[in-house]
Protein backbone atom coordinates (compact mmCIF):
# COMPACT_ATOMS: atom_id res chain seq x y z
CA UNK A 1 124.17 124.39 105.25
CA UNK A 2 121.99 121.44 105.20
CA UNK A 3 121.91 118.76 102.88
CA UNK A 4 118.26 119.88 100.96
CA UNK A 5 120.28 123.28 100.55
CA UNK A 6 123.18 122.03 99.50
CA UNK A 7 121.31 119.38 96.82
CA UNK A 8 118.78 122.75 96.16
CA UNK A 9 122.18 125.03 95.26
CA UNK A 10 123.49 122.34 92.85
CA UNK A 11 120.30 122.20 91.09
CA UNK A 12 120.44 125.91 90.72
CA UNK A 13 123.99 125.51 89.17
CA UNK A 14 123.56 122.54 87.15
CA UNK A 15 120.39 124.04 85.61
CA UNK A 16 121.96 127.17 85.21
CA UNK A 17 125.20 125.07 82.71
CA UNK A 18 123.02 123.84 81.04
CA UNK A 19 121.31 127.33 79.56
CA UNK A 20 122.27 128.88 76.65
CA UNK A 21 121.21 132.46 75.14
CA UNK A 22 121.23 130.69 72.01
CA UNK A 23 118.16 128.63 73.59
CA UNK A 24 116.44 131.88 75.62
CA UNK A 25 113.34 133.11 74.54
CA UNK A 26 112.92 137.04 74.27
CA UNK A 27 109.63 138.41 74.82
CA UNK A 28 108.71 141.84 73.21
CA UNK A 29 104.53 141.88 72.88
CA UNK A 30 103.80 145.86 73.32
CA UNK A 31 107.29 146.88 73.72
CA UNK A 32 107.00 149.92 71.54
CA UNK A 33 109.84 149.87 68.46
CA UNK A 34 113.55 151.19 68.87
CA UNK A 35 113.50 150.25 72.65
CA UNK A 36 117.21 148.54 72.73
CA UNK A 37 116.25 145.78 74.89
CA UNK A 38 113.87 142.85 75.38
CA UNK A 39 110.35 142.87 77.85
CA UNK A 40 111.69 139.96 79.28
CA UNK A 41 113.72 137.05 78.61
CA UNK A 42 113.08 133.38 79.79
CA UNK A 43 115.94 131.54 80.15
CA UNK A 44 115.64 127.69 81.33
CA UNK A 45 112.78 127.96 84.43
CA UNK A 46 114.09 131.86 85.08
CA UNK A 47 112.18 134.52 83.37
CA UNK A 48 114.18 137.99 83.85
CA UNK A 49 112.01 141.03 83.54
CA UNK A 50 113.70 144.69 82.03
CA UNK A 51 113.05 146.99 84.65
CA UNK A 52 109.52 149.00 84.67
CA UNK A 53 108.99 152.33 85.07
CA UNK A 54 106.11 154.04 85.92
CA UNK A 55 105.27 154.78 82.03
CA UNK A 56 103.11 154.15 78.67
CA UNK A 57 103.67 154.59 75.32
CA UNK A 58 103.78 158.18 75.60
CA UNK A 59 106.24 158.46 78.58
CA UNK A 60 105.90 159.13 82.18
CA UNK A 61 102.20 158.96 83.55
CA UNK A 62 100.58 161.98 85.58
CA UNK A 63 100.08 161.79 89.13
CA UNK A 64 103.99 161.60 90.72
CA UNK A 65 104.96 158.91 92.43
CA UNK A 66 102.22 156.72 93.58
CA UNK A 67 100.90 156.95 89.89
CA UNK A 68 104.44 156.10 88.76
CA UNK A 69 104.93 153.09 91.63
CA UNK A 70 101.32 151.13 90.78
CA UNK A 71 102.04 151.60 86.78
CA UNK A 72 105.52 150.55 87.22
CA UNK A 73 104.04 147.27 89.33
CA UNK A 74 100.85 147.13 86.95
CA UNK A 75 103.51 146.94 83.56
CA UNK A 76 105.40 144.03 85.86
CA UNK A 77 101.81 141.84 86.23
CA UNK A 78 101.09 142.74 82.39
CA UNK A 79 104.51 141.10 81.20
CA UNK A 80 103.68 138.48 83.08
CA UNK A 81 100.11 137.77 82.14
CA UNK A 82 101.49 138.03 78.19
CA UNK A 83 103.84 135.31 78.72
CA UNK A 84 101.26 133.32 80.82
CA UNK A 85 102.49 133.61 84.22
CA UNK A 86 101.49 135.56 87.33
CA UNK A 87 102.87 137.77 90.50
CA UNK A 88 103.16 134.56 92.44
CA UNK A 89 105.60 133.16 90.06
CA UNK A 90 107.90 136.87 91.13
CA UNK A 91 110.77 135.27 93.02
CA UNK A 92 112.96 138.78 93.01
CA UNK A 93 112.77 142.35 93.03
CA UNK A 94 115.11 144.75 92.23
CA UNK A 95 113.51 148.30 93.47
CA UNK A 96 115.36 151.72 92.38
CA UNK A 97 113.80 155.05 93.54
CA UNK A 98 114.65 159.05 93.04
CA UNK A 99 114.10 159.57 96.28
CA UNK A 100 114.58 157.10 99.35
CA UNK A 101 112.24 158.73 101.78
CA UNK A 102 109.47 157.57 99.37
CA UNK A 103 110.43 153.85 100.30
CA UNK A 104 107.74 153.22 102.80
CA UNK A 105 104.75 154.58 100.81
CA UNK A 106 106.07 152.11 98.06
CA UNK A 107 106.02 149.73 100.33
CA UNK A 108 102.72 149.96 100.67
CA UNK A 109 102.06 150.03 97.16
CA UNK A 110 104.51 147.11 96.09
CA UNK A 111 102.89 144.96 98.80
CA UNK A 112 99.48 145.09 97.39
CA UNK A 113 100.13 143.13 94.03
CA UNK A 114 101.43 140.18 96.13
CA UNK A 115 99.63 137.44 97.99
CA UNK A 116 100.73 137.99 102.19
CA UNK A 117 103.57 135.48 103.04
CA UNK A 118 104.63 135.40 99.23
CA UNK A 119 106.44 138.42 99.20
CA UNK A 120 109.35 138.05 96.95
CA UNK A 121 113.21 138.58 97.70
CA UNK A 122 114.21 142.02 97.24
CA UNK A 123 116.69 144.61 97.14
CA UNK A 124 116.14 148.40 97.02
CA UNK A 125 118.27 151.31 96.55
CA UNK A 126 118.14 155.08 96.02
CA UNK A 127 119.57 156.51 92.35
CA UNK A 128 120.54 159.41 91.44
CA UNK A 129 118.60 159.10 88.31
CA UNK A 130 116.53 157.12 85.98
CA UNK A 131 115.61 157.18 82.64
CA UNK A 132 112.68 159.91 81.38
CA UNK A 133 113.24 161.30 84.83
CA UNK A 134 111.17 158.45 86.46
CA UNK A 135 110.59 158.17 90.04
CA UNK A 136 110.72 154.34 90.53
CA UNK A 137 112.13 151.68 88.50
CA UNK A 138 111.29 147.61 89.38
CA UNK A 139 112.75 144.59 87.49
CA UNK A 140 111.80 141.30 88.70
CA UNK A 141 112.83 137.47 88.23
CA UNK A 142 109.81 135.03 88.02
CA UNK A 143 110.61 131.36 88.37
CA UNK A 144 108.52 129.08 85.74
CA UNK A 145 109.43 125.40 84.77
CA UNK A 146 109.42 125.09 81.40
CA UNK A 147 107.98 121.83 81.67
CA UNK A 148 104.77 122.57 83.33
């Protein structure tokens, strides 16, 4: 480890001390009522999205899987856009699908709604289920000073 990592991974950890949920700010514009959790959550610079499915206010959309995948992704850029930030602030992906053969053609999809060479970290993994019978589920991290 070099020294700019090792002075980049004490940042991390100092900034993360100094954090408290007391001082987070939960974001809920459009989440429909009785949903038991938050859009997304900003905590310090780190904004933590809920995971998106592939659904609107009246469930699941039509179409399968590639109409599930881009409204899952489009619900992500929406969040965003409501608390002022962007896709190029996405810093982390987590990806959960029904069905891991579909991971290539979401792939394709998920690559679309970033700019090439600012792909995010991610992680993806096949579940054995997800909520209203979804297909895919994505929940992101955005980095965004506070201070900017």
């Amino acid at each position: 480890m070099t020294l700019k990592h090792l002075t980049a991974v004490l940042a991390l950890f100092s900034c993360a001390g100094a954090v408290h949920a007391a001082d987070a700010e939960y974001y809920n514009k459009g989440n429909p009522p009785g949903r038991p959790f938050s859009l997304a959550v900003r905590a310090g610079d780190m904004v933590l999205l809920s995971g998106q499915m592939g659904a609107d206010d009246k469930g699941l959309v039509p179409g399968g899987f590639e109409a599930q995948s881009r409204k899952a992704m489009d619900n992500v850029a929406d969040i965003l856009k409501g608390m002022g930030l962007g896709m190029n602030d996405v810093v982390k992906c987590t990806v959960m699908l029904a069905d891991m053969s579909k991971w290539a053609d979401f792939n394709k999809i998920y690559a679309g709604y970033f700019k090439p060479g600012r792909l995010p970290a991610r992680s993806a993994m096949g579940v054995n289920g997800l909520a209203l019978g979804g297909e895919v589920e994505v929940e992101c991290v955005a980095y965004a000073p506070a201070n900017k």
